[in-house]
PDB file of N, CA and C in Angstrom:
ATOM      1  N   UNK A   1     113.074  90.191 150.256  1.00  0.00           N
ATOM      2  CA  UNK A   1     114.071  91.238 150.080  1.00  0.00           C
ATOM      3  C   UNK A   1     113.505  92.549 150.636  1.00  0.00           C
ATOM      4  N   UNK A   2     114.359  93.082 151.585  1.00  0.00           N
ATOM      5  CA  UNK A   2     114.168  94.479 151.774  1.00  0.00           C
ATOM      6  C   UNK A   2     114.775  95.638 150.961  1.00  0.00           C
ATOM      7  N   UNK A   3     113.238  96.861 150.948  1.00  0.00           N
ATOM      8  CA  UNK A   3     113.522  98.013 150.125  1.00  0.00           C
ATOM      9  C   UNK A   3     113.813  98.715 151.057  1.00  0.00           C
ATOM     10  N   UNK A   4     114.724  99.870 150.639  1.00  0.00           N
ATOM     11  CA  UNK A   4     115.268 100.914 151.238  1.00  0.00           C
ATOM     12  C   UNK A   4     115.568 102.107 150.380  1.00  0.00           C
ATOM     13  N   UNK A   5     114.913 103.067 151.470  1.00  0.00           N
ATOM     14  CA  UNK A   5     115.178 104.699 150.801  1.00  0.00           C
ATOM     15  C   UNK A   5     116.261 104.984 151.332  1.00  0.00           C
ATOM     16  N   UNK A   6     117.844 105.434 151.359  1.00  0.00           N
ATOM     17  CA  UNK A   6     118.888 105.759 151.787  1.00  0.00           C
ATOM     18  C   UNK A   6     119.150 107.129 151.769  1.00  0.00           C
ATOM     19  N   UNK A   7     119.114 108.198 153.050  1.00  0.00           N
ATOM     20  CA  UNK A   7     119.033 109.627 152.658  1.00  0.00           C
ATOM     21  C   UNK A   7     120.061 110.620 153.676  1.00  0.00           C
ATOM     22  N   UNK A   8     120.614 111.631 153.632  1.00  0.00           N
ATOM     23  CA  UNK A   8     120.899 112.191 154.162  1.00  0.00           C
ATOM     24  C   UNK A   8     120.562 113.556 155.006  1.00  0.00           C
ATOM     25  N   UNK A   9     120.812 114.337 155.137  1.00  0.00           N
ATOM     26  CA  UNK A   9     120.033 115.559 155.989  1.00  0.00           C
ATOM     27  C   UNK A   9     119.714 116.412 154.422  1.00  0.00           C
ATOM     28  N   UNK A  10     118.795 117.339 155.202  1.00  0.00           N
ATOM     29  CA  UNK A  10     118.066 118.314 154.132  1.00  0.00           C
ATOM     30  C   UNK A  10     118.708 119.086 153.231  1.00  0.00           C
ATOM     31  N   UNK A  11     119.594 119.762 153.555  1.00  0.00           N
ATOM     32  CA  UNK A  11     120.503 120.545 152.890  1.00  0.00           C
ATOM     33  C   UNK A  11     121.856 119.404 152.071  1.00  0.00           C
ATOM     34  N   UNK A  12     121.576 118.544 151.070  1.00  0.00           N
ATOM     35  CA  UNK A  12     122.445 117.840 150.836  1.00  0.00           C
ATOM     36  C   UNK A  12     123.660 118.359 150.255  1.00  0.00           C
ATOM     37  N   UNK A  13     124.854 118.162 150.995  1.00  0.00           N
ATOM     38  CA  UNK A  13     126.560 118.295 150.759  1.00  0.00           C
ATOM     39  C   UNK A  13     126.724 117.378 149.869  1.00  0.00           C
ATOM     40  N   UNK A  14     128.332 117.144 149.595  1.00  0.00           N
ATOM     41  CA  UNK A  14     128.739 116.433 149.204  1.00  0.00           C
ATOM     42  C   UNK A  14     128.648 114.876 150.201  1.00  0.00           C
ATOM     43  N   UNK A  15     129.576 115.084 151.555  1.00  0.00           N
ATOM     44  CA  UNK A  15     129.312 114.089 152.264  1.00  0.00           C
ATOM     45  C   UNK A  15     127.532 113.344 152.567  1.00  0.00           C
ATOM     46  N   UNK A  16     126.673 114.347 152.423  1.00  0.00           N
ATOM     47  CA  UNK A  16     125.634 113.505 152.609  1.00  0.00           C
ATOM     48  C   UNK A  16     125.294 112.487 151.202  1.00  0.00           C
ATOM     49  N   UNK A  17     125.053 113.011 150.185  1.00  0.00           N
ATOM     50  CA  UNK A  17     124.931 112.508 148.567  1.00  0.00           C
ATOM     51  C   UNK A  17     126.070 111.708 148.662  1.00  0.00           C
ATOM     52  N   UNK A  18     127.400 111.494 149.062  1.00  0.00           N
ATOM     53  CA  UNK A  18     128.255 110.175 148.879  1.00  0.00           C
ATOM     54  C   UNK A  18     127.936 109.294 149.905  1.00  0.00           C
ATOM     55  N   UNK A  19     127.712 109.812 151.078  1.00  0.00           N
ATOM     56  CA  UNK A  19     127.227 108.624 151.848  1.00  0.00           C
ATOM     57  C   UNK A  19     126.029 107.529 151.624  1.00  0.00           C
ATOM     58  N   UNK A  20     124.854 108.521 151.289  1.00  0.00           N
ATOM     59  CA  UNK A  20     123.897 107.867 150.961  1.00  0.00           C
ATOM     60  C   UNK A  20     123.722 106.913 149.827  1.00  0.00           C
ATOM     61  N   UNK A  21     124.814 107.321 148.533  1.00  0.00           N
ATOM     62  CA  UNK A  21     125.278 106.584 147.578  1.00  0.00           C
ATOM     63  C   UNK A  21     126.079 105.025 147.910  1.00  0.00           C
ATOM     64  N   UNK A  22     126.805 105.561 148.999  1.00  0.00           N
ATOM     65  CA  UNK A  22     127.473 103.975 149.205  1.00  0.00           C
ATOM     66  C   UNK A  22     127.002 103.052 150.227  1.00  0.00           C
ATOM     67  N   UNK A  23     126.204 103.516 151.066  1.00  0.00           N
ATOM     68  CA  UNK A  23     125.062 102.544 152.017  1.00  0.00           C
ATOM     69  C   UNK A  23     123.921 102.009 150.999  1.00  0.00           C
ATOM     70  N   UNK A  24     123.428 102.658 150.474  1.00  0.00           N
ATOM     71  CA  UNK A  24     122.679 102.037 149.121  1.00  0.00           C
ATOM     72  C   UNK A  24     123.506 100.934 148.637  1.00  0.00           C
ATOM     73  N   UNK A  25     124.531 101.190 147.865  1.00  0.00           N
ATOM     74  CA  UNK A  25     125.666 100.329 147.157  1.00  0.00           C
ATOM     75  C   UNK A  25     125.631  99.066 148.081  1.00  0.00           C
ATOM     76  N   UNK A  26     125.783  99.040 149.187  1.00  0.00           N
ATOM     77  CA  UNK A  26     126.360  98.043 150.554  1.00  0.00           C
ATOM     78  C   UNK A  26     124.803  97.572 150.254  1.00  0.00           C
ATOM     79  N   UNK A  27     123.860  97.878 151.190  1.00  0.00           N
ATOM     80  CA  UNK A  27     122.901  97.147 150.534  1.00  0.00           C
ATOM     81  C   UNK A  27     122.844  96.664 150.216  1.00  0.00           C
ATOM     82  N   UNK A  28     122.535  97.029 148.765  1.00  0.00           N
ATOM     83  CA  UNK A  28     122.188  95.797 147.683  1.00  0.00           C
ATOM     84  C   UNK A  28     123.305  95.179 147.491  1.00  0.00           C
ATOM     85  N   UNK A  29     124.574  95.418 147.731  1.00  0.00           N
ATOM     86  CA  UNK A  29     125.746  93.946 148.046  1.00  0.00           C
ATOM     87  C   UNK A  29     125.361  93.058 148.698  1.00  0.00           C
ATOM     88  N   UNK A  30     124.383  93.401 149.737  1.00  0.00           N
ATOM     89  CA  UNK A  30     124.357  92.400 150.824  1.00  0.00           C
ATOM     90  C   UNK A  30     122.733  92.067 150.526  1.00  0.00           C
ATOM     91  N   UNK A  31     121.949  91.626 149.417  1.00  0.00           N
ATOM     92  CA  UNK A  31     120.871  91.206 148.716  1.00  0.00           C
ATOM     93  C   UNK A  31     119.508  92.171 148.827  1.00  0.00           C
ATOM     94  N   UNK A  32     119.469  93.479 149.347  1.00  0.00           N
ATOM     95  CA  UNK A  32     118.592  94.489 149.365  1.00  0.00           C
ATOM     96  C   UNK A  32     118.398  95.193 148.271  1.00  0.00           C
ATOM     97  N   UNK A  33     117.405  95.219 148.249  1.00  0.00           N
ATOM     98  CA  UNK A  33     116.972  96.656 147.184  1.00  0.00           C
ATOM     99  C   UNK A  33     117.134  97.927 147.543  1.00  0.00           C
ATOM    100  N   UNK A  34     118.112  99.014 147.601  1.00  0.00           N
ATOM    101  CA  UNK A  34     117.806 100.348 148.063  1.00  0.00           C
ATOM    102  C   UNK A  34     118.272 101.536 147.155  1.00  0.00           C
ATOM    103  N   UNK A  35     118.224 102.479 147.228  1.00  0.00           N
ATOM    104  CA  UNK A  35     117.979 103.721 146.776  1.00  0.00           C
ATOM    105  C   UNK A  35     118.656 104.629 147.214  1.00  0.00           C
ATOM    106  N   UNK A  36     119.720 105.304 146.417  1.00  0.00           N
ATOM    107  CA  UNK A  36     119.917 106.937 147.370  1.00  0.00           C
ATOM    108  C   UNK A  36     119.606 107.667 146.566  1.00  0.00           C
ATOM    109  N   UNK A  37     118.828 108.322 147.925  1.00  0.00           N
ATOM    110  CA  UNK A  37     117.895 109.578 147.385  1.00  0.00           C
ATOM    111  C   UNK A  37     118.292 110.857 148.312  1.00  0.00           C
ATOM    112  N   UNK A  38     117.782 112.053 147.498  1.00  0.00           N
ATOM    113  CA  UNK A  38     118.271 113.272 148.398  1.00  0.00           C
ATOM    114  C   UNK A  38     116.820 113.987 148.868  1.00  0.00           C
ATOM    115  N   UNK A  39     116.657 114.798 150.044  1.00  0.00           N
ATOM    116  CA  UNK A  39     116.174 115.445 150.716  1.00  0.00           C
ATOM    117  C   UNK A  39     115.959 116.834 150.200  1.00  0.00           C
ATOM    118  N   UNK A  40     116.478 117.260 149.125  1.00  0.00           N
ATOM    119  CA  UNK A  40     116.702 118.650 148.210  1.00  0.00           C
ATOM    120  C   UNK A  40     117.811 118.779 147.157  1.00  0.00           C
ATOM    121  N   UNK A  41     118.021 119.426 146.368  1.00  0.00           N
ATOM    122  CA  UNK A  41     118.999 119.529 145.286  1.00  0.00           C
ATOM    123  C   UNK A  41     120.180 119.714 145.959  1.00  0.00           C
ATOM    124  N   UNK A  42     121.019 118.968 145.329  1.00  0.00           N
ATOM    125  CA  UNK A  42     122.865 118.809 145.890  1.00  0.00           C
ATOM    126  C   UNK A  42     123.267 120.517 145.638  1.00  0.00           C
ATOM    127  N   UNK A  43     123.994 120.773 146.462  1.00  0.00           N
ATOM    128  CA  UNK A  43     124.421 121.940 146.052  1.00  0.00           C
ATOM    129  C   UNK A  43     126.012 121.789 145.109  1.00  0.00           C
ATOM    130  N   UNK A  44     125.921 123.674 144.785  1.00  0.00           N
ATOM    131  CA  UNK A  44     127.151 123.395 143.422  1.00  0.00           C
ATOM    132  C   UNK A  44     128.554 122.327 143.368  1.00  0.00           C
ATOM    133  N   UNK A  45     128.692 122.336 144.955  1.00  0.00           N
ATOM    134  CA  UNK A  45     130.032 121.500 145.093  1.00  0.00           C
ATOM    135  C   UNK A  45     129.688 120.032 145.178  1.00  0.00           C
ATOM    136  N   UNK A  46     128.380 119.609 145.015  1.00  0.00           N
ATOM    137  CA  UNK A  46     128.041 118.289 145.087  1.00  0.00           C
ATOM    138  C   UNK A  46     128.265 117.936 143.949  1.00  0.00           C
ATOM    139  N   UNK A  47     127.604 119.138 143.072  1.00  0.00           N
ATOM    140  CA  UNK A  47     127.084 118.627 141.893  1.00  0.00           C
ATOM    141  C   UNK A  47     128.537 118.671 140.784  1.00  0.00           C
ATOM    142  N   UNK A  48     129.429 119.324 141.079  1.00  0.00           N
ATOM    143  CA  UNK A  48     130.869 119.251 140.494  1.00  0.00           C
ATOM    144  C   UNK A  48     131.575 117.787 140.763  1.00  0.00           C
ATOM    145  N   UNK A  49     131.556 117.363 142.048  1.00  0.00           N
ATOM    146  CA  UNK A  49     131.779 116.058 142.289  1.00  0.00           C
ATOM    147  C   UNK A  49     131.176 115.076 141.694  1.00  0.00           C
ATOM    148  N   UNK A  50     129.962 115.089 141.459  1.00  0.00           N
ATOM    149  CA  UNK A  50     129.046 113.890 140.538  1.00  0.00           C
ATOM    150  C   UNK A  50     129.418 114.056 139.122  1.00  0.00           C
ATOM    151  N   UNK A  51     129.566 115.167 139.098  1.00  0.00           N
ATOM    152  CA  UNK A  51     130.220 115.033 137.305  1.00  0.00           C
ATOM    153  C   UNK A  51     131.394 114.786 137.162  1.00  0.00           C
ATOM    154  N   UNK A  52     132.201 115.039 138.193  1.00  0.00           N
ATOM    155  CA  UNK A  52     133.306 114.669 138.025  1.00  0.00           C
ATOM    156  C   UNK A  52     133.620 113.071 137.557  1.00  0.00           C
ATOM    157  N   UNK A  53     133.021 112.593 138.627  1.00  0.00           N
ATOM    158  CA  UNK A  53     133.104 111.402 138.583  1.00  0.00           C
ATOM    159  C   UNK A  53     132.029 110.269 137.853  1.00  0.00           C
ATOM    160  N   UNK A  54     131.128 111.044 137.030  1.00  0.00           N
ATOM    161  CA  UNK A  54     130.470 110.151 135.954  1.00  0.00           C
ATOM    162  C   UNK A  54     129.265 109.564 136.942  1.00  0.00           C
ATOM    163  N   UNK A  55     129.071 110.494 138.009  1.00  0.00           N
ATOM    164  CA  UNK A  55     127.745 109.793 139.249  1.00  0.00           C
ATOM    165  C   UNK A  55     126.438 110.204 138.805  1.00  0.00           C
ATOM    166  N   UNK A  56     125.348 110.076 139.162  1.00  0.00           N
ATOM    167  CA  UNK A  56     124.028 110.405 138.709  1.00  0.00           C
ATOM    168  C   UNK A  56     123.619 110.606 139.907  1.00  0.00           C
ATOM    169  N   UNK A  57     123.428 112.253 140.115  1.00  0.00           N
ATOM    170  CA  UNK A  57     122.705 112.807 140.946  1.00  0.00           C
ATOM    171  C   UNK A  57     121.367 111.656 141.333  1.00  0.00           C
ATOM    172  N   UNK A  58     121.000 111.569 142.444  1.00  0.00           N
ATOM    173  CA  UNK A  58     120.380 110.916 143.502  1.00  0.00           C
ATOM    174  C   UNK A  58     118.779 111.712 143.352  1.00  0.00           C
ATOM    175  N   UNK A  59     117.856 111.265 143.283  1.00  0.00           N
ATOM    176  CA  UNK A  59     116.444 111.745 142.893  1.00  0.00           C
ATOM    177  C   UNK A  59     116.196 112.518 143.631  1.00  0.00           C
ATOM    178  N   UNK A  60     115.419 113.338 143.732  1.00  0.00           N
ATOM    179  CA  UNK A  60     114.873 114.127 145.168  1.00  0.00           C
ATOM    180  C   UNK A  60     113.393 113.569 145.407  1.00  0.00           C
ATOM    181  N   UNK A  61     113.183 113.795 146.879  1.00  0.00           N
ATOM    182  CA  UNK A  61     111.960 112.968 147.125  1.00  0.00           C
ATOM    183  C   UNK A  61     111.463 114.203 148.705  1.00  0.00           C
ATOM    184  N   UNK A  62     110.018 114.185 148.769  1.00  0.00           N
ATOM    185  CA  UNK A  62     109.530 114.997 149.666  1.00  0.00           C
ATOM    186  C   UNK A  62     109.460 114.198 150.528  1.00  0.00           C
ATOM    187  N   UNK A  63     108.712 112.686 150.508  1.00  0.00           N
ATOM    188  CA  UNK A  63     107.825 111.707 151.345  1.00  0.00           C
ATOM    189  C   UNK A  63     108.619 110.564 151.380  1.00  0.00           C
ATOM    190  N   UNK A  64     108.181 109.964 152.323  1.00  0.00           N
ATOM    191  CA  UNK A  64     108.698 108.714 152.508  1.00  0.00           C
ATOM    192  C   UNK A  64     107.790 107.947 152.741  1.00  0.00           C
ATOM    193  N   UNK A  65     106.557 108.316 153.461  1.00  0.00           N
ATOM    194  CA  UNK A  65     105.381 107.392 153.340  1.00  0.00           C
ATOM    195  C   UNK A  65     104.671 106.601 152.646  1.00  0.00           C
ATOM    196  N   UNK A  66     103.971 106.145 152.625  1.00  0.00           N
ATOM    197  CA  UNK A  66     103.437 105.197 151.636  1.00  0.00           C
ATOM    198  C   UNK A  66     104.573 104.750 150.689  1.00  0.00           C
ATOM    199  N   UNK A  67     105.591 104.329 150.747  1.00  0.00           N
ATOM    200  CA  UNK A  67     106.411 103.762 149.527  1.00  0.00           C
ATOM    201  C   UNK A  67     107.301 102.445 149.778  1.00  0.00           C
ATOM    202  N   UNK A  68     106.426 101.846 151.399  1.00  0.00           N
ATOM    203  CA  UNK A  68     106.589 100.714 151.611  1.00  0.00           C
ATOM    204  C   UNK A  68     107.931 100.295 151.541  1.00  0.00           C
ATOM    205  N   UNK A  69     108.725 101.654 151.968  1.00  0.00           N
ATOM    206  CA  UNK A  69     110.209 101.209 151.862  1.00  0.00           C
ATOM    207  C   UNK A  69     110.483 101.287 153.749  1.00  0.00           C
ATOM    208  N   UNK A  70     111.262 101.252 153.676  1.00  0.00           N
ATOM    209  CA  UNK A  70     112.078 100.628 154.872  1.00  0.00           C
ATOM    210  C   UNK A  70     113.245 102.243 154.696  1.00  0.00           C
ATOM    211  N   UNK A  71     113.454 103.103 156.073  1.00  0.00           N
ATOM    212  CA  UNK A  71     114.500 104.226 155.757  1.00  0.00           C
ATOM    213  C   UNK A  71     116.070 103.994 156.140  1.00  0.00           C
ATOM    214  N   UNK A  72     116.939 104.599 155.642  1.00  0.00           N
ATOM    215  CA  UNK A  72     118.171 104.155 156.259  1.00  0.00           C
ATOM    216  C   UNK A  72     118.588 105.895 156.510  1.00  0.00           C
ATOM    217  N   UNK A  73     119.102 105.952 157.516  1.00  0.00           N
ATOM    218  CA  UNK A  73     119.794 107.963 157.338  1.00  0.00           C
ATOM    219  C   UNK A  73     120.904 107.493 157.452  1.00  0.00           C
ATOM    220  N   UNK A  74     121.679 108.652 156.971  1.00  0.00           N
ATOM    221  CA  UNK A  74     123.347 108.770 156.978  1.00  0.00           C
ATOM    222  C   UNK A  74     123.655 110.146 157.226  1.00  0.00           C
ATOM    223  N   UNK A  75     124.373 110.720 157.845  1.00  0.00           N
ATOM    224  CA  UNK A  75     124.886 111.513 157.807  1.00  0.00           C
ATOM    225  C   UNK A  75     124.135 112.896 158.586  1.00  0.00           C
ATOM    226  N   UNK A  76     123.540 112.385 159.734  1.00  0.00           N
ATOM    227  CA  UNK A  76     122.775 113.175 160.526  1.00  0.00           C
ATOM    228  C   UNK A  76     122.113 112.540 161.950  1.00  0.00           C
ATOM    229  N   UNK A  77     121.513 113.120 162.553  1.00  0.00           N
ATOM    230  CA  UNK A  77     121.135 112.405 163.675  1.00  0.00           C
ATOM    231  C   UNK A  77     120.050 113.361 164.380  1.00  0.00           C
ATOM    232  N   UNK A  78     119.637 113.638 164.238  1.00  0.00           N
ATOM    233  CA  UNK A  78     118.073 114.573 164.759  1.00  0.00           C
ATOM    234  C   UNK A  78     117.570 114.532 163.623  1.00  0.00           C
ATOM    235  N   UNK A  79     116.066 114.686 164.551  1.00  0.00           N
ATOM    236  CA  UNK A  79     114.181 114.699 163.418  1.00  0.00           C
ATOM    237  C   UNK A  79     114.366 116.017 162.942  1.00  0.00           C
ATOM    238  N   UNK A  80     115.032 116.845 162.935  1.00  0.00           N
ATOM    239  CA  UNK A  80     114.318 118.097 162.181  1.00  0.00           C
ATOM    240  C   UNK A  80     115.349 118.300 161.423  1.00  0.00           C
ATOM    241  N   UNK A  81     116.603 117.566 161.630  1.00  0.00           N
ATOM    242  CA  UNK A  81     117.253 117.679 160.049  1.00  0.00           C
ATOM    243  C   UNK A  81     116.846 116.247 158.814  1.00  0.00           C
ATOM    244  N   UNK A  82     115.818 115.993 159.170  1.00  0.00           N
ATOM    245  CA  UNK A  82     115.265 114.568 158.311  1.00  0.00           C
ATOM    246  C   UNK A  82     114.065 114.742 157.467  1.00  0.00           C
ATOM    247  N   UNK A  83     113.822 113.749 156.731  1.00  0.00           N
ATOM    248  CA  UNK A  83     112.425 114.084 156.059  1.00  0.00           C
ATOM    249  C   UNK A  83     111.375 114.453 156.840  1.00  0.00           C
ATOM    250  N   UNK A  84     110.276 115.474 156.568  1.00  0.00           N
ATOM    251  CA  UNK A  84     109.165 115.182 157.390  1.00  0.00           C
ATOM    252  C   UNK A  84     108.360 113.955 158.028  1.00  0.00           C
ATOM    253  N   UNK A  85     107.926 113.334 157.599  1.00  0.00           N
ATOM    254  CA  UNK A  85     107.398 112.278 157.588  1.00  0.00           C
ATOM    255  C   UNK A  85     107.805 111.316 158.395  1.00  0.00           C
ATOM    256  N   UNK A  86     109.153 111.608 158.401  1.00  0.00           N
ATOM    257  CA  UNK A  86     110.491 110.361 159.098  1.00  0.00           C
ATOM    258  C   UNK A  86     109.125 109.303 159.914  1.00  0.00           C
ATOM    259  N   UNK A  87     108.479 109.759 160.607  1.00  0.00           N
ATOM    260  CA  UNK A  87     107.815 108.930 161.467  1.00  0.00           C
ATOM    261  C   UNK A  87     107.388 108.043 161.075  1.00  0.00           C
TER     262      UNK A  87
END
């Protein structure tokens, strides 16, 4: 089984924190282990949406290295809106 960190760009929106939430979801539908995680704290309109809807804010994480996961991005497409590490 593959692990996966599922993340969006640095400044997490709403669209990045739901995306990364439902590629995670898909995932592990499809027999993976993964994770959505955020790149920095959701901002206020994220965080109105997650309560809205009974969601649990997404962990924040600096690194991606060493955690023997496997990355998935959503919702971005250049290295300098990504984790450091991305490499």
């Amino acid at each position: 089984m593959t692990q996966y960190l599922v993340f969006g760009h640095k400044n997490p929106d709403t669209d990045t924190i739901a995306s990364a939430i439902a590629f995670a979801y898909y995932l592990n539908q499809k027999g993976h282990q993964a994770e959505a995680v955020a790149l920095g704290t959701p901002n206020e309109e994220t965080a109105f949406a997650l309560d809205y809807f009974k969601a649990q804010a997404p962990r924040v994480i600096e690194s991606a290295a060493g955690t023997g996961a496997h990355v998935a991005l959503v919702d971005h497409n250049e290295a300098s809106q990504s984790i450091d590490d991305l490499a």
